[in-house]
N, C-alpha and C. Protein backbone atom coordinates (compact mmCIF):
# COMPACT_ATOMS: atom_id res chain seq x y z
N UNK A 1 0.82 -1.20 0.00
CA UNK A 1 0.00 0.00 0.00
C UNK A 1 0.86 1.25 0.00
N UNK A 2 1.84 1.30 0.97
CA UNK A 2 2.96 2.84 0.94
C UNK A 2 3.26 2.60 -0.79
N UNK A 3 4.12 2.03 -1.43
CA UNK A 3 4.19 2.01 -2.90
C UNK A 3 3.22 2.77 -3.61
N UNK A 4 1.87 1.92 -3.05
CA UNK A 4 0.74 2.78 -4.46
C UNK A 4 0.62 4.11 -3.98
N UNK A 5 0.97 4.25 -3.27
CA UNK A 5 0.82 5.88 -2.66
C UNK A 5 1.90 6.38 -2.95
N UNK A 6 2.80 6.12 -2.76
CA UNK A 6 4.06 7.01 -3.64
C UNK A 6 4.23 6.71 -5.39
N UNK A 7 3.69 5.55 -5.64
CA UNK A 7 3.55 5.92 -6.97
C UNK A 7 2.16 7.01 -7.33
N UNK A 8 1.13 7.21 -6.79
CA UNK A 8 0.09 8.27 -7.07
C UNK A 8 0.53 9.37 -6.72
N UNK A 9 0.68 9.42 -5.45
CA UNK A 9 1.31 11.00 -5.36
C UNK A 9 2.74 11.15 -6.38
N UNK A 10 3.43 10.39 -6.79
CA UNK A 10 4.37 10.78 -7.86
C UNK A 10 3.64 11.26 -9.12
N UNK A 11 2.87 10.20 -9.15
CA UNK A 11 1.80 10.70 -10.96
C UNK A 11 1.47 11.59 -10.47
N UNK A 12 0.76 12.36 -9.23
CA UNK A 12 0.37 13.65 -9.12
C UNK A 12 1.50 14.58 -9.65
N UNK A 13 2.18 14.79 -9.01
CA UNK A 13 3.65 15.78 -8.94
C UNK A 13 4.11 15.52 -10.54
N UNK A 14 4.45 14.66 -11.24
CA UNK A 14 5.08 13.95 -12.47
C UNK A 14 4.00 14.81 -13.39
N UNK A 15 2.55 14.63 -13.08
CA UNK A 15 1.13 15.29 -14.51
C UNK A 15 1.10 16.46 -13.95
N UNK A 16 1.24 16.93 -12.64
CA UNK A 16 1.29 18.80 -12.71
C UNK A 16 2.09 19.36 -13.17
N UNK A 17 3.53 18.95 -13.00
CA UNK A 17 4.63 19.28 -13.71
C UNK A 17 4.39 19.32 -15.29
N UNK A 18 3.99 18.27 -15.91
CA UNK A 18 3.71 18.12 -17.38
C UNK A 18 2.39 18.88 -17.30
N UNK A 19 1.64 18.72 -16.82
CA UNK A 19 0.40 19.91 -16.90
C UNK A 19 0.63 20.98 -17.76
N UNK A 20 1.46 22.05 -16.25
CA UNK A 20 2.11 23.23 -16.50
C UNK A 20 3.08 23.54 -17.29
N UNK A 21 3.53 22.48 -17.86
CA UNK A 21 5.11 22.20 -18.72
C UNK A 21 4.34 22.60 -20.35
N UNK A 22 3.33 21.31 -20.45
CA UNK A 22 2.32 21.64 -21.61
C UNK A 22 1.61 22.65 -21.89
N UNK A 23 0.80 23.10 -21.12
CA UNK A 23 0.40 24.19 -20.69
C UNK A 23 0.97 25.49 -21.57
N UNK A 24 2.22 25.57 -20.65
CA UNK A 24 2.99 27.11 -21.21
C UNK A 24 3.32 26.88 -22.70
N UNK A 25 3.99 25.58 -23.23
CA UNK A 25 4.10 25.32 -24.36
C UNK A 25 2.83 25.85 -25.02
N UNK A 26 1.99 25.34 -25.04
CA UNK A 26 0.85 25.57 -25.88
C UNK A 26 0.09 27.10 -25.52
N UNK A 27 0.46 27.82 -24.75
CA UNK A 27 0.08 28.96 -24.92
C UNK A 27 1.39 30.06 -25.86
N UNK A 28 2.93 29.63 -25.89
CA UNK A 28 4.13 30.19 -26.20
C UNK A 28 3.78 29.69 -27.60
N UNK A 29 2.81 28.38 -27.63
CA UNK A 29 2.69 28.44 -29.53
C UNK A 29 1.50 28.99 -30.44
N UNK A 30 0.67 29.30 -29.27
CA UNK A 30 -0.62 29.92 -29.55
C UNK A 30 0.05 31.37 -30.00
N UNK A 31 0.97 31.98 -28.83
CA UNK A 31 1.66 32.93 -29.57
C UNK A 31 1.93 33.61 -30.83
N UNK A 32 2.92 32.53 -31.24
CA UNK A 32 3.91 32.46 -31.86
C UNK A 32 3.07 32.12 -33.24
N UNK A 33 1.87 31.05 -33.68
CA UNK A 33 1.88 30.60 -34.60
C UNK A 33 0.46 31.11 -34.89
N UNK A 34 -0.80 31.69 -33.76
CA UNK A 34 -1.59 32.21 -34.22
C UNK A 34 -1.90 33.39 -33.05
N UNK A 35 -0.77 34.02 -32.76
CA UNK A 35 -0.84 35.43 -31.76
C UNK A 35 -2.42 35.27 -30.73
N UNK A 36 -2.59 34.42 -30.03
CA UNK A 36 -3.86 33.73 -29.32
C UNK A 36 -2.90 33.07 -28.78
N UNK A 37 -2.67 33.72 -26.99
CA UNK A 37 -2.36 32.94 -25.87
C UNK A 37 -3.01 31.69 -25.61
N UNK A 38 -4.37 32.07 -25.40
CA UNK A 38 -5.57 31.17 -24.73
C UNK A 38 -5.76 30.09 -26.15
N UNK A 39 -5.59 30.40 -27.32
CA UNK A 39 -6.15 29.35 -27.98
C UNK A 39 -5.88 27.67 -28.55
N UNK A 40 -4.89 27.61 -27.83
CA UNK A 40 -4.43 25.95 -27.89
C UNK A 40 -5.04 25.45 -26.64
N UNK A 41 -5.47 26.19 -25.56
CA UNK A 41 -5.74 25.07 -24.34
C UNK A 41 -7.49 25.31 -24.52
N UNK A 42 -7.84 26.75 -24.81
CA UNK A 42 -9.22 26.68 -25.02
C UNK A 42 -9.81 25.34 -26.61
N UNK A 43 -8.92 25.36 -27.52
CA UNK A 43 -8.78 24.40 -28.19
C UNK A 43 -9.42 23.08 -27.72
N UNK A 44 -8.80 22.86 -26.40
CA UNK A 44 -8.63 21.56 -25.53
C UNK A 44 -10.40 20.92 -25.52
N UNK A 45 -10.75 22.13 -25.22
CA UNK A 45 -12.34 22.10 -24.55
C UNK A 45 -13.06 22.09 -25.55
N UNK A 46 -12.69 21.29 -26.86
CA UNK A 46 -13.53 20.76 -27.69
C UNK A 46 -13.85 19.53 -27.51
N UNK A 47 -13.55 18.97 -26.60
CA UNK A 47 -14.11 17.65 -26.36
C UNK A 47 -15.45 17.81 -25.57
N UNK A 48 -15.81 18.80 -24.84
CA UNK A 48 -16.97 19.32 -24.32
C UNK A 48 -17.99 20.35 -24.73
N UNK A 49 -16.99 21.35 -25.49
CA UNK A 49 -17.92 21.85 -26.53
C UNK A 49 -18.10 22.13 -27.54
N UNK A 50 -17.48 20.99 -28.58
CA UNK A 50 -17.22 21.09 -29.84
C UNK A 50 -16.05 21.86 -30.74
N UNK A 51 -16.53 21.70 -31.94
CA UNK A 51 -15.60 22.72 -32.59
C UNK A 51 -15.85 23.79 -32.73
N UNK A 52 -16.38 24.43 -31.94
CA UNK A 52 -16.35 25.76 -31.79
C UNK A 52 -15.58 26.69 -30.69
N UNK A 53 -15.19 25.46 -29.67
CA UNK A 53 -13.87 25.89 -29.32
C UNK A 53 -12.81 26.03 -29.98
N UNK A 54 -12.65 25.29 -30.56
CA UNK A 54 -11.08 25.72 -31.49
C UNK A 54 -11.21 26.88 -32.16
N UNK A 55 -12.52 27.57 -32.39
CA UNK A 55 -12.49 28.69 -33.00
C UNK A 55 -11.93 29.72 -32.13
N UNK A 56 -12.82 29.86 -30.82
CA UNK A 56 -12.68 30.71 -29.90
C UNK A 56 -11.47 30.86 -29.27
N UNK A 57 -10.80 32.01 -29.47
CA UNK A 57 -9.75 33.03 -29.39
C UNK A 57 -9.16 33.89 -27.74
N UNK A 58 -10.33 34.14 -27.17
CA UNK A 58 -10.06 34.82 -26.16
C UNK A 58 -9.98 33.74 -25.06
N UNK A 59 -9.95 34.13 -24.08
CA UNK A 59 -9.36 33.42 -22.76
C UNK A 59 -10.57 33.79 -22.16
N UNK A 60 -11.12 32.47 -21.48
CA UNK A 60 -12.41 32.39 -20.67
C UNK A 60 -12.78 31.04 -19.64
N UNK A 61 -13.06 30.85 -18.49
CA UNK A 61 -13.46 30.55 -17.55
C UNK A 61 -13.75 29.66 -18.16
N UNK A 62 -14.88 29.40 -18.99
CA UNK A 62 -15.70 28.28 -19.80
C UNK A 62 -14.98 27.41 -20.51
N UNK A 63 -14.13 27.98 -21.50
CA UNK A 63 -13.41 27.49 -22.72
C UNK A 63 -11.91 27.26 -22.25
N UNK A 64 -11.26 28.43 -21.46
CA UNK A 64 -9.58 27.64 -21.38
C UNK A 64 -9.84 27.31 -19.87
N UNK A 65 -10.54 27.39 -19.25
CA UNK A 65 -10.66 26.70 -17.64
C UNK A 65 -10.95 25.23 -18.01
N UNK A 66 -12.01 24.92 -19.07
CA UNK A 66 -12.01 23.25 -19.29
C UNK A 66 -10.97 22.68 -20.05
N UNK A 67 -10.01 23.49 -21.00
CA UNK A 67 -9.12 22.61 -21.41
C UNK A 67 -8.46 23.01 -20.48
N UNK A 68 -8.08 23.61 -19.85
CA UNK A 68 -6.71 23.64 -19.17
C UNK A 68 -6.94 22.12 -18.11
N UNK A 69 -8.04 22.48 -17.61
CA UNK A 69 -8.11 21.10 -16.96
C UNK A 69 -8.51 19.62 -17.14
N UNK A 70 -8.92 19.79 -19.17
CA UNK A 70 -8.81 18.63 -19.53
C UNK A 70 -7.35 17.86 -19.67
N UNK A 71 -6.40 19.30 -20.06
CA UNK A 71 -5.10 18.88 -20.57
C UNK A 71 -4.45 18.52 -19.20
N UNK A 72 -5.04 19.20 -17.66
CA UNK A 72 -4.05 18.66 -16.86
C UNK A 72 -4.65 16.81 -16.50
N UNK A 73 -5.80 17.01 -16.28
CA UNK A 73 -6.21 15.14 -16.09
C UNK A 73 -5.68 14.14 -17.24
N UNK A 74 -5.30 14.94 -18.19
CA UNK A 74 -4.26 13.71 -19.54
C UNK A 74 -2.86 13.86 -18.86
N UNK A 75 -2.91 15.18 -18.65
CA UNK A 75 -0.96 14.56 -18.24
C UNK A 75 -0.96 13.83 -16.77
N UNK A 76 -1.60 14.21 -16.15
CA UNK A 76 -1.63 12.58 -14.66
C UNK A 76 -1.77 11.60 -15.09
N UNK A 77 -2.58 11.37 -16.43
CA UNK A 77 -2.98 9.57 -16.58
C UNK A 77 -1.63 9.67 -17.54
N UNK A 78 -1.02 10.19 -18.28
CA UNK A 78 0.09 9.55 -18.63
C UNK A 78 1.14 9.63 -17.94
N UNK A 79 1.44 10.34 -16.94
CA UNK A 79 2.17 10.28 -15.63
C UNK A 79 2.38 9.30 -15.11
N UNK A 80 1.34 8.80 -15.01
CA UNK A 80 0.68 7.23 -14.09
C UNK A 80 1.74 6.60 -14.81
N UNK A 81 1.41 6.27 -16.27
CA UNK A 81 2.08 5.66 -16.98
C UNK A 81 3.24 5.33 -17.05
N UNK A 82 4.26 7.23 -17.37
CA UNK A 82 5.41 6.65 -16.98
C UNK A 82 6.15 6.55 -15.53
N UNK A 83 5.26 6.96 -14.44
CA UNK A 83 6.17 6.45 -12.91
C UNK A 83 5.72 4.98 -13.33
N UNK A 84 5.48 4.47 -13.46
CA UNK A 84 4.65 2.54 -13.27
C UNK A 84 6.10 2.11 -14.16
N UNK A 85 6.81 2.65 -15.41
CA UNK A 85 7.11 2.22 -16.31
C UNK A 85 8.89 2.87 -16.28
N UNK A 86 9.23 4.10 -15.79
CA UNK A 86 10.26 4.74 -15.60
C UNK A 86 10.02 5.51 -14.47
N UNK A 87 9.57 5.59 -13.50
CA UNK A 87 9.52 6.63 -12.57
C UNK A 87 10.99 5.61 -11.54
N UNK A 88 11.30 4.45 -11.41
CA UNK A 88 11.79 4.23 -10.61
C UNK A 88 13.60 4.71 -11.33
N UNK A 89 13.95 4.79 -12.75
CA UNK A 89 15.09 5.24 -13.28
C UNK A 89 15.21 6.35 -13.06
N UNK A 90 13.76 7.37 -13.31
CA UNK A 90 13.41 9.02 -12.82
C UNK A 90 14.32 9.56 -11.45
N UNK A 91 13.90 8.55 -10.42
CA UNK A 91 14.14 8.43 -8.78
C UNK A 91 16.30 8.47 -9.08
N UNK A 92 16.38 6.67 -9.81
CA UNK A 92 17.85 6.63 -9.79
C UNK A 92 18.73 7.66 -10.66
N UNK A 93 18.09 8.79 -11.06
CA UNK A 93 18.46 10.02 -11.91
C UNK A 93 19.83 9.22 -13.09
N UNK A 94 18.79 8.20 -13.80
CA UNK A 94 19.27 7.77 -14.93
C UNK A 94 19.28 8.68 -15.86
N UNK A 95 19.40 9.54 -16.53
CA UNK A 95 19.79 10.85 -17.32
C UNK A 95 19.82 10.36 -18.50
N UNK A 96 20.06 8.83 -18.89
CA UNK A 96 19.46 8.53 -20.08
C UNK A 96 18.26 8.22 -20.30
N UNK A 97 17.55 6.93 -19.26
CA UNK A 97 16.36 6.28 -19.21
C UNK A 97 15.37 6.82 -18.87
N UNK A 98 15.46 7.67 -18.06
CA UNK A 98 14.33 8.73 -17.58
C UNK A 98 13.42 9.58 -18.72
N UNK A 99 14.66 10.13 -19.28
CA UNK A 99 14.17 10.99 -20.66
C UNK A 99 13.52 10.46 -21.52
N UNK A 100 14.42 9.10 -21.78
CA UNK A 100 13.97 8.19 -23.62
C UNK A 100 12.80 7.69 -22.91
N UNK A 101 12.37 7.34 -21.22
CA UNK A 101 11.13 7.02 -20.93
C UNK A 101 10.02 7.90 -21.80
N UNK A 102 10.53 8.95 -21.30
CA UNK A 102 9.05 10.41 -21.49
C UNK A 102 8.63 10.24 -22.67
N UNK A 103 10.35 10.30 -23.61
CA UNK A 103 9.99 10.29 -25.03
C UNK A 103 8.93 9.08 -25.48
N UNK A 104 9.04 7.81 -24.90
CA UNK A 104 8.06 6.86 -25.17
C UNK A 104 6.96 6.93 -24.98
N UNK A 105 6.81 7.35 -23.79
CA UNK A 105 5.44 7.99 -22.97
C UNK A 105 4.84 8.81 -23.82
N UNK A 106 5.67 10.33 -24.21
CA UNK A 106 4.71 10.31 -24.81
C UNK A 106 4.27 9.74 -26.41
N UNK A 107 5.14 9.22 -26.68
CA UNK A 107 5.08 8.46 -28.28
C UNK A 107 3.92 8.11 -27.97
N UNK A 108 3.80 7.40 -27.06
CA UNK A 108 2.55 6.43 -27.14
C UNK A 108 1.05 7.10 -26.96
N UNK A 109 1.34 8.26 -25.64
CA UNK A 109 0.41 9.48 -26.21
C UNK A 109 -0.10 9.96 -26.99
N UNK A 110 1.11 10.13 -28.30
CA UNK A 110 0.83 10.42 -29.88
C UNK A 110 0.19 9.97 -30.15
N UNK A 111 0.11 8.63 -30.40
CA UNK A 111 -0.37 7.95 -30.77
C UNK A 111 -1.45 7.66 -30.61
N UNK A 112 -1.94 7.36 -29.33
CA UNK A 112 -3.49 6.92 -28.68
C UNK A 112 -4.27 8.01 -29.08
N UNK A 113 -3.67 9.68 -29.02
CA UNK A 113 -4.42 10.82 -28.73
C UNK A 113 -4.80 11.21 -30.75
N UNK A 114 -4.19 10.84 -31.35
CA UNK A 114 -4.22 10.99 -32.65
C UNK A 114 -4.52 9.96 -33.44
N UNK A 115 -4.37 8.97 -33.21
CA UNK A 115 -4.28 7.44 -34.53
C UNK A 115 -5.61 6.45 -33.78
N UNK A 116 -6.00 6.38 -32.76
CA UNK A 116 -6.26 5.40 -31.89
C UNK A 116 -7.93 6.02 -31.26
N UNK A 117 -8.30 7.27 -30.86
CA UNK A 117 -9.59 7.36 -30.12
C UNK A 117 -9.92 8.33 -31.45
N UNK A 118 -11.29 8.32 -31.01
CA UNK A 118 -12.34 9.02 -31.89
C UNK A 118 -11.73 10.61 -31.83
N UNK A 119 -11.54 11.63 -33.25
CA UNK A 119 -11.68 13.33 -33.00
C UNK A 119 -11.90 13.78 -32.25
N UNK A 120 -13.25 13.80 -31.85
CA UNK A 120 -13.69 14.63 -30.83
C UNK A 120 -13.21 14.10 -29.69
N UNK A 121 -12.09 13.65 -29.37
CA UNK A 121 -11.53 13.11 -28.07
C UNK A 121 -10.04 13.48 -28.23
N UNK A 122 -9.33 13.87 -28.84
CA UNK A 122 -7.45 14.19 -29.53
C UNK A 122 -7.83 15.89 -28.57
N UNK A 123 -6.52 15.56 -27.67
CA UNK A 123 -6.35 17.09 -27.38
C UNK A 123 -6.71 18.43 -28.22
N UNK A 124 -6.63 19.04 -29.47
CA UNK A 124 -7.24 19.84 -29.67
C UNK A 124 -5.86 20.76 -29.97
N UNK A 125 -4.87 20.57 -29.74
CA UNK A 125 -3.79 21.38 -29.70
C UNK A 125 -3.59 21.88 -31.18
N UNK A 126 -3.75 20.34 -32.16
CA UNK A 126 -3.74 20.25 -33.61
C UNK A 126 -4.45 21.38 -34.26
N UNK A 127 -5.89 22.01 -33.51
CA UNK A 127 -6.79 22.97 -34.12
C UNK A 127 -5.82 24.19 -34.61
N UNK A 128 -5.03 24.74 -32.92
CA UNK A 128 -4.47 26.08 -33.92
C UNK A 128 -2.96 26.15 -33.72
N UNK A 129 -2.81 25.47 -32.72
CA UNK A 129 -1.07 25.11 -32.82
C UNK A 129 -0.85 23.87 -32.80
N UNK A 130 0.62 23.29 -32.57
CA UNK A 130 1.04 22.03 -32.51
C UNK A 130 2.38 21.79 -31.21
N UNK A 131 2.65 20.73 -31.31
CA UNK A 131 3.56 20.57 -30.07
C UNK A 131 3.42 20.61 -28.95
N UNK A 132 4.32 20.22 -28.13
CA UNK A 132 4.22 20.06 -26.94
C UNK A 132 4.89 19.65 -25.85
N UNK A 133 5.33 19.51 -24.73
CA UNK A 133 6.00 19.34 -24.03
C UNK A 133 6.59 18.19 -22.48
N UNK A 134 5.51 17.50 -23.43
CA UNK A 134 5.24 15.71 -22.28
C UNK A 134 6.75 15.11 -22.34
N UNK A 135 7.36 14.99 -23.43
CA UNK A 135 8.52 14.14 -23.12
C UNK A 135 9.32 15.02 -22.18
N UNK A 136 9.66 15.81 -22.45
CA UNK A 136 10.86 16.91 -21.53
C UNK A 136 9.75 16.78 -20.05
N UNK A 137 9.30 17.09 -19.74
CA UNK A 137 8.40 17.15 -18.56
C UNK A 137 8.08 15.63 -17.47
N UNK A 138 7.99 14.87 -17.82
CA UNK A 138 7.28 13.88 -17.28
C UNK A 138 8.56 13.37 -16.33
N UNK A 139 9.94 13.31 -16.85
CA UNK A 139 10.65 12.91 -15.51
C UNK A 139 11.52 13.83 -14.76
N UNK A 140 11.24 14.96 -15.12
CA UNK A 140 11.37 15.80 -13.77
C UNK A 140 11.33 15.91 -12.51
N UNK A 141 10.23 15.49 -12.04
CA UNK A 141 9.72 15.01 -10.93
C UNK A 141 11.03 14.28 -10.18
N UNK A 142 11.48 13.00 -10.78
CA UNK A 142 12.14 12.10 -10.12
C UNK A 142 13.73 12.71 -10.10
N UNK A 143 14.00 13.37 -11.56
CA UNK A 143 15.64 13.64 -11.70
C UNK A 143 16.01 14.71 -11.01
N UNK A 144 14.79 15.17 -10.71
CA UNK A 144 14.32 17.32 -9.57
C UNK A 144 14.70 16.74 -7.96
N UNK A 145 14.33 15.39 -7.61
CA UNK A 145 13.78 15.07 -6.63
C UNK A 145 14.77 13.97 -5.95
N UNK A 146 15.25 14.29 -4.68
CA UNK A 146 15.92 13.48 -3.84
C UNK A 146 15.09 12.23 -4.20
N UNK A 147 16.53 10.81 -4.46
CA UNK A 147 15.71 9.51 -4.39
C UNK A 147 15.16 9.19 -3.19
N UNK A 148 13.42 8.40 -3.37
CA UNK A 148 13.39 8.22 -1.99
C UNK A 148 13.28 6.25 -2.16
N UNK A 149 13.48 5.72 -2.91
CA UNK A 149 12.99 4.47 -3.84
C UNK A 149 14.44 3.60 -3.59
């Protein structure tokens, strides 16, 4: 039982980190590629309210409050993923394995979130920007963090 609890509270700490990691990414490309802070995470909140979020531009309670917090409940469940799978190399601040983890992690992200579930379920990032920041992010947590493992 202590284990599953330090592996959850790790996926906690591991998907806020990538949360906020993603997060800024996708507002620095909302920027950059369609001058719309808010519109890659309000993007997000097309899984709840269609495509007419991806239209919507401004920053709002409704629209980037639900993606922001759709995009943070995806990066915990792939968090989950990689502490279960690399969080314990994360801990031994393997500096190779930790990383090429994330990178898998999120490969496989790619993948599920694009090739694998229905449109109206793919983050939304695709609408007005792209990229993102799950691999660099996800083992932070452990390589940031005194081993305790």
């Amino acid at each position: 039982m202590n284990t599953e609890r330090h592996e959850l509270s790790d996926a906690l700490i591991s998907g806020t980190i990538a949360g906020v990691a993603t997060g800024l990414a996708a507002t620095a490309l909302g920027v950059t590629e369609r001058a719309s802070p808010a519109q890659p995470l309000t993007a997000t909140s097309h899984i709840v309210f269609g495509d007419e979020a991806a239209r919507h531009r401004e920053a709002s309670l409704g629209y980037t409050g639900t993606g922001f917090l759709l995009n943070h409940a995806a990066t915990i469940m792939w968090a989950a993923v990689y502490e279960e799978l690399f969080g314990k190399d994360a801990d031994s601040r393997h500096v190779g394995k930790a990383p090429a983890g994330g990178a898998e992690v999120a490969g496989l992200a790619n993948l599920t979130d694009y090739w694998l579930i229905p449109e109206r379920f793919t983050p939304g990032y695709e609408k007005p920007s792209s990229g993102g920041a799950l691999a660099l992010s996800l083992p932070l947590r452990g390589l940031l963090a005194s081993g305790r493992r």
